[in-house]
Every structure is written in structure tokens, then in C-alpha cells.
PDB file of N, CA and C in Angstrom:
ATOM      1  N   UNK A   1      72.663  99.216 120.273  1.00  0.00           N
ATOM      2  CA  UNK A   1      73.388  99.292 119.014  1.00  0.00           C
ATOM      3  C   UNK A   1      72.494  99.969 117.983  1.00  0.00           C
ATOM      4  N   UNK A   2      72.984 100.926 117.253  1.00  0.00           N
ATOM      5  CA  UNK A   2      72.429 101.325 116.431  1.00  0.00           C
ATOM      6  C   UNK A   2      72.222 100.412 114.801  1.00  0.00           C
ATOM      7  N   UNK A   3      70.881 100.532 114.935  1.00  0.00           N
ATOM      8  CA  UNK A   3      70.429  99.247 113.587  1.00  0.00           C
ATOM      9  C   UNK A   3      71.278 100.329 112.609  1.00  0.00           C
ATOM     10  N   UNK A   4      70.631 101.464 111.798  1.00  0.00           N
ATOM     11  CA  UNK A   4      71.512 101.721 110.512  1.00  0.00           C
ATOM     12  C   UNK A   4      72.635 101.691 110.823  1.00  0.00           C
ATOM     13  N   UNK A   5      73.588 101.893 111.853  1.00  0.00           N
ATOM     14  CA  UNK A   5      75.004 101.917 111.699  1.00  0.00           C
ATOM     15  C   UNK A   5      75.595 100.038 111.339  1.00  0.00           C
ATOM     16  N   UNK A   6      74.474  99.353 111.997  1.00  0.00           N
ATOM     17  CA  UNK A   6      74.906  97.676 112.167  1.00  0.00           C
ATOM     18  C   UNK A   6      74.537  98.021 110.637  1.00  0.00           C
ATOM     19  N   UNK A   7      73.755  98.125 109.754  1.00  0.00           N
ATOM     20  CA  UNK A   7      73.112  98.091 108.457  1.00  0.00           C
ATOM     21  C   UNK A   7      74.436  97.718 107.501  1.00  0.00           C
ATOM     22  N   UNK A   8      74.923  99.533 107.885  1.00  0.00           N
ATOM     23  CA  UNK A   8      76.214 100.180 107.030  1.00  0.00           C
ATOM     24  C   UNK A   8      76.937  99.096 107.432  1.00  0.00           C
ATOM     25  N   UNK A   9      78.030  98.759 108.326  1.00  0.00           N
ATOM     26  CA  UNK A   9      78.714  98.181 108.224  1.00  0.00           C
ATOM     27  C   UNK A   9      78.627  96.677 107.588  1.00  0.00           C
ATOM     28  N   UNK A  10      77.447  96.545 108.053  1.00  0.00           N
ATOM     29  CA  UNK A  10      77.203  95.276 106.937  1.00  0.00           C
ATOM     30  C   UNK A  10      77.512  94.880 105.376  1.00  0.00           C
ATOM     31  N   UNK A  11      76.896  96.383 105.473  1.00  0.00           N
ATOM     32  CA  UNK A  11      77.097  96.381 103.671  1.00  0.00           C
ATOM     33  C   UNK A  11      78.760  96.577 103.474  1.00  0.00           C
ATOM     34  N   UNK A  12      79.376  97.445 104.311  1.00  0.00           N
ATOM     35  CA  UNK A  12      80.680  98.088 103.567  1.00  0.00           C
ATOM     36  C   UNK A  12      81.327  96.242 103.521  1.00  0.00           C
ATOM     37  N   UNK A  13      81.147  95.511 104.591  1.00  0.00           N
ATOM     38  CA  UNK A  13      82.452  94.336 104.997  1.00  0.00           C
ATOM     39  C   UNK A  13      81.793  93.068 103.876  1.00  0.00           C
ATOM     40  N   UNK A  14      80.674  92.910 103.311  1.00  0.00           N
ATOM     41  CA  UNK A  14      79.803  92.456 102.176  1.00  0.00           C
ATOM     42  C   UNK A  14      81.082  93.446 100.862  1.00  0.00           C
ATOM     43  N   UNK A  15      80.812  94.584 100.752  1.00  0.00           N
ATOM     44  CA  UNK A  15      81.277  95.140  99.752  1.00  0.00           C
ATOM     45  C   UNK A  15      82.564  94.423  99.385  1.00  0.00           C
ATOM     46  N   UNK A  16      83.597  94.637 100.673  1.00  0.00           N
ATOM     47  CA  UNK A  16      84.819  94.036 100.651  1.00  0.00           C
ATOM     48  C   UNK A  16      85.417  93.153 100.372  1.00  0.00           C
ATOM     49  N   UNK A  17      84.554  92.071 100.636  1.00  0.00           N
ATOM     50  CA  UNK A  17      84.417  90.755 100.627  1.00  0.00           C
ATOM     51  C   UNK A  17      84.092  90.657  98.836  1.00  0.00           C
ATOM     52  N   UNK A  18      83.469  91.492  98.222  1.00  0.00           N
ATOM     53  CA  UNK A  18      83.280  91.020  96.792  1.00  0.00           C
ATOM     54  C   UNK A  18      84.657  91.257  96.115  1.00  0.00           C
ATOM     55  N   UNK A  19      85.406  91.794  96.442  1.00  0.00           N
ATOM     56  CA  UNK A  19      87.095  92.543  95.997  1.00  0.00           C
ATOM     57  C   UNK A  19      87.810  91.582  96.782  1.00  0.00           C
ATOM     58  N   UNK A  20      87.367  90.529  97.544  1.00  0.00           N
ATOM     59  CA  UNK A  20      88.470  89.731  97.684  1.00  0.00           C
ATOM     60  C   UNK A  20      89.257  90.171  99.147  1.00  0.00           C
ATOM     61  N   UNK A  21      88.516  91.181  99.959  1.00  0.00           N
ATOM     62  CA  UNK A  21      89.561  91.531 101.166  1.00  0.00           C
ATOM     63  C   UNK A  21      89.805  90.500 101.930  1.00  0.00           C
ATOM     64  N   UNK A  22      90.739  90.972 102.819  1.00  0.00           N
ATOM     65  CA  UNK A  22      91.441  89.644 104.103  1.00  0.00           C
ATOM     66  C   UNK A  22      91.248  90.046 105.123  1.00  0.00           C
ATOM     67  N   UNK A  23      91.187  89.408 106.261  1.00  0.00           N
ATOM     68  CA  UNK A  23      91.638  90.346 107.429  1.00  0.00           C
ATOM     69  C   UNK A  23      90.787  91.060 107.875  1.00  0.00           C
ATOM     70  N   UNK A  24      89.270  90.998 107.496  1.00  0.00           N
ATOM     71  CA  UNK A  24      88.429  92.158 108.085  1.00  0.00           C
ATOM     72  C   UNK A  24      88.428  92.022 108.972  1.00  0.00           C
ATOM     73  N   UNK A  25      88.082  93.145 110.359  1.00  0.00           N
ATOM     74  CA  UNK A  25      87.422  93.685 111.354  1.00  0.00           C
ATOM     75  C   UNK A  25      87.053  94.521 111.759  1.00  0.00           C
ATOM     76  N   UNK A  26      85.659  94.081 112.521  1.00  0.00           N
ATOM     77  CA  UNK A  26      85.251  95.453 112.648  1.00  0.00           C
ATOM     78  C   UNK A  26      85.009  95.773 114.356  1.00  0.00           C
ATOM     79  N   UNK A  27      85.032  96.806 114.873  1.00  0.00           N
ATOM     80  CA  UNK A  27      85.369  97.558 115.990  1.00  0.00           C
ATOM     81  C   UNK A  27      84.553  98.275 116.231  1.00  0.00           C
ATOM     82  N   UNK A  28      83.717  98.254 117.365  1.00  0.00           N
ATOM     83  CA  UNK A  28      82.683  98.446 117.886  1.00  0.00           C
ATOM     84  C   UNK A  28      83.725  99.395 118.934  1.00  0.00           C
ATOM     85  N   UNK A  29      83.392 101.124 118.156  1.00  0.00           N
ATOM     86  CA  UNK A  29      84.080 102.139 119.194  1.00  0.00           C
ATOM     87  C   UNK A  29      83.422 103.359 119.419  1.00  0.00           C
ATOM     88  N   UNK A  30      82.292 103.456 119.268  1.00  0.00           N
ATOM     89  CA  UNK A  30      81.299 104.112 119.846  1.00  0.00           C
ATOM     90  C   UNK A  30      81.066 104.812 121.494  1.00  0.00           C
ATOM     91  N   UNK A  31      81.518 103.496 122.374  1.00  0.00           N
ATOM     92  CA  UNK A  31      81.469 104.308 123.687  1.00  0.00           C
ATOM     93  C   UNK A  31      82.785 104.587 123.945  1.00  0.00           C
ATOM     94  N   UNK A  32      83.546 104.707 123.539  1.00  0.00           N
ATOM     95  CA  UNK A  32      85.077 105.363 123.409  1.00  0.00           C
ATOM     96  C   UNK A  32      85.282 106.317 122.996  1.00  0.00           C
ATOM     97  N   UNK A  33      84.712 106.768 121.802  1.00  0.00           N
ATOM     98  CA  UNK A  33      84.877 107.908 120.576  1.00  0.00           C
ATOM     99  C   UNK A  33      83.268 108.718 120.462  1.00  0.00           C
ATOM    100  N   UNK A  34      84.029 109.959 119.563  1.00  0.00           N
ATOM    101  CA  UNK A  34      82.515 110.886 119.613  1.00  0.00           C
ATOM    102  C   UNK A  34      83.043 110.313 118.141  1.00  0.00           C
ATOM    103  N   UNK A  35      83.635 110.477 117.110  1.00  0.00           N
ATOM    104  CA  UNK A  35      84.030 110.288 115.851  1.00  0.00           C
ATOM    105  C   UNK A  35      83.120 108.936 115.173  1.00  0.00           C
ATOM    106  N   UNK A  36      83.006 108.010 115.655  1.00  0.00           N
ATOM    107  CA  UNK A  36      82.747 107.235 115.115  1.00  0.00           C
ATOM    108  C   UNK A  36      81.919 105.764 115.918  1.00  0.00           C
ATOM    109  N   UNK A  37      80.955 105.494 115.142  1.00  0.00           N
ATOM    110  CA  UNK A  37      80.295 104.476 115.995  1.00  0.00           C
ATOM    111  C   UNK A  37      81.306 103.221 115.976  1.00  0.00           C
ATOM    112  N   UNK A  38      81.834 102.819 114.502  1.00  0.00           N
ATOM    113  CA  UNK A  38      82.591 101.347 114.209  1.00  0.00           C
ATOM    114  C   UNK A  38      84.178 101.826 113.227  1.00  0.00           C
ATOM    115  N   UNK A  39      85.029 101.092 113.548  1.00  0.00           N
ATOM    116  CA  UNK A  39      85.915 101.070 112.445  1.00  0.00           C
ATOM    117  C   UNK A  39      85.769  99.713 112.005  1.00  0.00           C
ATOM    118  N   UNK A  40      85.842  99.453 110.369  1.00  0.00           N
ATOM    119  CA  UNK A  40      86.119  98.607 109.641  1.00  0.00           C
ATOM    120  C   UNK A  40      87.720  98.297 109.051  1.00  0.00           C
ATOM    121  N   UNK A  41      88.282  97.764 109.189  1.00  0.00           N
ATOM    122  CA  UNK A  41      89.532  97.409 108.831  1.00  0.00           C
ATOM    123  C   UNK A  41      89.684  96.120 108.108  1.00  0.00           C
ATOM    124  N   UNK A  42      90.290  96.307 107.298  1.00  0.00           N
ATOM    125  CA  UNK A  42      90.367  95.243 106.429  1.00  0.00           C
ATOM    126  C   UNK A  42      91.754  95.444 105.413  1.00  0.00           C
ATOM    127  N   UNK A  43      92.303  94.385 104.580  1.00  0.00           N
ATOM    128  CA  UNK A  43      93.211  94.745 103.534  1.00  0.00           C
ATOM    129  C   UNK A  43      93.138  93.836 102.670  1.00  0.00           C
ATOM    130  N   UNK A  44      94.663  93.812 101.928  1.00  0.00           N
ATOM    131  CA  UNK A  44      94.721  92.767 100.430  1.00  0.00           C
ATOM    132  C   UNK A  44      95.880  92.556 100.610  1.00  0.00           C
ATOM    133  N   UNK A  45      96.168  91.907  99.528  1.00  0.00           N
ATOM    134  CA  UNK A  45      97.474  91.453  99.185  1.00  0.00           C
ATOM    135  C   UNK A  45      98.532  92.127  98.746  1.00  0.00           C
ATOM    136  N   UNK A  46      97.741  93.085  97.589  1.00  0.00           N
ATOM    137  CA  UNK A  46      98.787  94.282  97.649  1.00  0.00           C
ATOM    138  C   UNK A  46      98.608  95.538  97.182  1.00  0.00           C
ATOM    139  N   UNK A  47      98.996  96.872  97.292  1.00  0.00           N
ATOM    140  CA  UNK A  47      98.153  98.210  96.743  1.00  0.00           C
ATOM    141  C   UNK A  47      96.891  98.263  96.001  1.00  0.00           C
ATOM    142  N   UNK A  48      97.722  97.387  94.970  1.00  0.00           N
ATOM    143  CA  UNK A  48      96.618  97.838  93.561  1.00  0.00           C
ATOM    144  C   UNK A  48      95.069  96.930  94.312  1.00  0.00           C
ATOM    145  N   UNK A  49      95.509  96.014  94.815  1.00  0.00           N
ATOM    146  CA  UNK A  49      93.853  95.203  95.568  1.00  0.00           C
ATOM    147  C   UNK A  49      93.316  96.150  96.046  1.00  0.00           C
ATOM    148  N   UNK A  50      94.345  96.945  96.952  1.00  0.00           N
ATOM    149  CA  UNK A  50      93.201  97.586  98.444  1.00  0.00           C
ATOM    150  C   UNK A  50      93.157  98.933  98.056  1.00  0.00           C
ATOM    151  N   UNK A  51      93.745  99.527  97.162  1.00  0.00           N
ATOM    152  CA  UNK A  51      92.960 100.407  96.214  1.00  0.00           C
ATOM    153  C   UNK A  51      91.828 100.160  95.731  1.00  0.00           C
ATOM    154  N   UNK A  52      91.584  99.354  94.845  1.00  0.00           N
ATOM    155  CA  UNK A  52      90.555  98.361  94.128  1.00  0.00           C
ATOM    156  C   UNK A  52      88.891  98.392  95.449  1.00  0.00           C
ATOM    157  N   UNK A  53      89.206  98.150  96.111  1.00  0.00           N
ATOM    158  CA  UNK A  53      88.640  97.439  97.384  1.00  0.00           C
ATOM    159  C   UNK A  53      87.912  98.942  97.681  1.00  0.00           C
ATOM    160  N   UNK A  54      88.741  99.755  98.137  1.00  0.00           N
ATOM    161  CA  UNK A  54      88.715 100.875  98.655  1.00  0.00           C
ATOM    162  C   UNK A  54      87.284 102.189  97.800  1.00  0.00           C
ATOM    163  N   UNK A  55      88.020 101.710  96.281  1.00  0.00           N
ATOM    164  CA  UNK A  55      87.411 102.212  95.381  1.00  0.00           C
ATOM    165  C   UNK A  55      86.227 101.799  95.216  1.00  0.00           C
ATOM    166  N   UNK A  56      85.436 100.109  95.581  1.00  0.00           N
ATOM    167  CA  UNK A  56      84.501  99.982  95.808  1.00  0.00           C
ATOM    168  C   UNK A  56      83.449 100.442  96.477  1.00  0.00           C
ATOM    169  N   UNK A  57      84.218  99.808  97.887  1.00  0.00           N
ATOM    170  CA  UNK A  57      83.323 100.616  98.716  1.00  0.00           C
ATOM    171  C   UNK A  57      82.306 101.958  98.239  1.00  0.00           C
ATOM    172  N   UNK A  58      84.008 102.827  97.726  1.00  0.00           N
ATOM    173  CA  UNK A  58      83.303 104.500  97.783  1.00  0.00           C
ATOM    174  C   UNK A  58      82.435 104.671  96.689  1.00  0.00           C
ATOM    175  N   UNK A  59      82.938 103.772  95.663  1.00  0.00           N
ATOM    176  CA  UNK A  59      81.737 104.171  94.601  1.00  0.00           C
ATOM    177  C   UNK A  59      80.045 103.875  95.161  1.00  0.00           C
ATOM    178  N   UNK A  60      80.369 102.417  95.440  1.00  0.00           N
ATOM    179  CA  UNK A  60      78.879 101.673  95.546  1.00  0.00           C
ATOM    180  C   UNK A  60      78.496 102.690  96.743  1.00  0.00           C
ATOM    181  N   UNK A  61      79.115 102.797  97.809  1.00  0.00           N
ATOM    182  CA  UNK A  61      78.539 103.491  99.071  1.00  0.00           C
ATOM    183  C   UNK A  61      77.668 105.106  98.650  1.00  0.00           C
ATOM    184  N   UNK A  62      78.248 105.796  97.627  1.00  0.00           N
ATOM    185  CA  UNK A  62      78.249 106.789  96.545  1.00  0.00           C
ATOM    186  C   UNK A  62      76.721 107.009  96.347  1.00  0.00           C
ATOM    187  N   UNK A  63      76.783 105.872  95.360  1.00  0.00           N
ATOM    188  CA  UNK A  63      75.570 105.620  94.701  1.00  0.00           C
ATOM    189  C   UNK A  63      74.232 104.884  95.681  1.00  0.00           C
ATOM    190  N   UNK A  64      74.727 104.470  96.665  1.00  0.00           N
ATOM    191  CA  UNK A  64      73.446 104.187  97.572  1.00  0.00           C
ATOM    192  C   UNK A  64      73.039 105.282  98.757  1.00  0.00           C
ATOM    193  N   UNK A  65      74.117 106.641  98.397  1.00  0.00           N
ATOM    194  CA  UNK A  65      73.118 107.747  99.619  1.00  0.00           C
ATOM    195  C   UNK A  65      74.204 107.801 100.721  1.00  0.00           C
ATOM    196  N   UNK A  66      75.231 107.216 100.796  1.00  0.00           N
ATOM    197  CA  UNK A  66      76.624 107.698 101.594  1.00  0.00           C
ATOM    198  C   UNK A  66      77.604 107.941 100.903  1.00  0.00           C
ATOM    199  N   UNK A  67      77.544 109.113 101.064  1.00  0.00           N
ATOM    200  CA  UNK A  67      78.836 110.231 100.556  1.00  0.00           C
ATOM    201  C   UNK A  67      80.308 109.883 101.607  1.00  0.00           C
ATOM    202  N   UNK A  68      81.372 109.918 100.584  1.00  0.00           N
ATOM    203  CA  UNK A  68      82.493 109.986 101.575  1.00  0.00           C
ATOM    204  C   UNK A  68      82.923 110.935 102.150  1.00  0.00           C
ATOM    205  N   UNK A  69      82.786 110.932 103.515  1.00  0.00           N
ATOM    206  CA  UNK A  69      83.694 112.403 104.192  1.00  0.00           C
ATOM    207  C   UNK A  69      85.004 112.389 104.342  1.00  0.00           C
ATOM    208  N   UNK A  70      85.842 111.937 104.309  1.00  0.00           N
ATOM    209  CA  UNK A  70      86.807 111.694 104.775  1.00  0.00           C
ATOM    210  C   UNK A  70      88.181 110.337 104.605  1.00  0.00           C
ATOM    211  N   UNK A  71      89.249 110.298 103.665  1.00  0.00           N
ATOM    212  CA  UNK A  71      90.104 109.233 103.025  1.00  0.00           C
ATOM    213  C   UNK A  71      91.574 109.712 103.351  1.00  0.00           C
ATOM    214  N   UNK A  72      91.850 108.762 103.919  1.00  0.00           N
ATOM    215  CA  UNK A  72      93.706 108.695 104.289  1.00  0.00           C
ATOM    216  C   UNK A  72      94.173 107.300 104.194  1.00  0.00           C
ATOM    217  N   UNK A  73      95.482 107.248 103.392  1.00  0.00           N
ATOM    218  CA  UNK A  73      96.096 106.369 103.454  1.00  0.00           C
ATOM    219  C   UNK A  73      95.724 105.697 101.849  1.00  0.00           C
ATOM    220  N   UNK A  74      95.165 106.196 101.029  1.00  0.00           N
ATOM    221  CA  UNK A  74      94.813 105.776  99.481  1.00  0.00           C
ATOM    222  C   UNK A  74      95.934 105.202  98.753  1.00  0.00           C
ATOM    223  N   UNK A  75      96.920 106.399  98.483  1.00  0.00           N
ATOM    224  CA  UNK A  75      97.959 106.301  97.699  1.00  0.00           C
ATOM    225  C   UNK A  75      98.890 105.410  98.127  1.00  0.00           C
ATOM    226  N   UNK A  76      99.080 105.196  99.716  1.00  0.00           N
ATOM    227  CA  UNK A  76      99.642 103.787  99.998  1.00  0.00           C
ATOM    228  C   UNK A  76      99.412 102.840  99.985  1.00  0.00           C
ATOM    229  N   UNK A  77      97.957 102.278 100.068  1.00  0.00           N
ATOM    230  CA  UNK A  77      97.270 101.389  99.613  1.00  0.00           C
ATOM    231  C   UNK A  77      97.304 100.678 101.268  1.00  0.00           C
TER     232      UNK A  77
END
């Protein structure tokens, strides 16, 4: 397992958790996928939360040296 990737996800499902998410999980898909080591999944109660949530992440993730590549599914929340 890769330690910084265990790191990151740590922090993002920590992040989540300060916004109140539900439902996290995370998915260890690495030997399946070239795309991605983990998916994190998680939600809220309702748009404006997992907007909220979402918006966390990207800021704080931002400001600590991970840039976002890549967002779908925003405007639906």
C-alpha cells in the first residue's frame, strides 16, 4: 500500500467528516484501475451539504499542495 496515498485519503475522509459527511467509503482500486489508487465516496443530506463538503475538501486539499484535476457531478450535489 502506498503510505502517501493511505496519507491523502486520510486526510480527504478527516476533511469530510468536519462538514458533517455520511456514508463514507473508501475503495481500495488500485489493482483494478491504472486511474486511481482509492475512491472516496461519501455524501450529505442534501446538495447544499455535499457541495459544502466537496468545497472543502478542494479548498483545504488546495492549500496543502494537491491541486484538483478533475470534478463531476458538483452542480448536482
Amino acid at each position: 500500500m502506498n503510505e502517501a496515498a493511505e496519507k491523502l485519503v486520510n486526510r480527504i475522509t478527516c476533511l469530510a467528516a468536519e462538514k458533517k459527511a455520511v456514508d463514507t467509503v473508501v475503495l481500495e482500486i488500485g489493482k483494478v484501475s491504472l486511474i486511481a489508487d482509492y475512491f472516496v465516496i461519501t455524501g450529505g443530506n442534501n446538495r447544499i451539504q455535499v457541495q459544502a463538503i466537496a468545497d472543502h475538501i478542494t479548498e483545504t486539499l488546495k492549500k496543502e499542495g494537491y491541486p484538483l484535476l478533475h470534478k463531476e457531478g458538483y452542480a448536482e450535489g
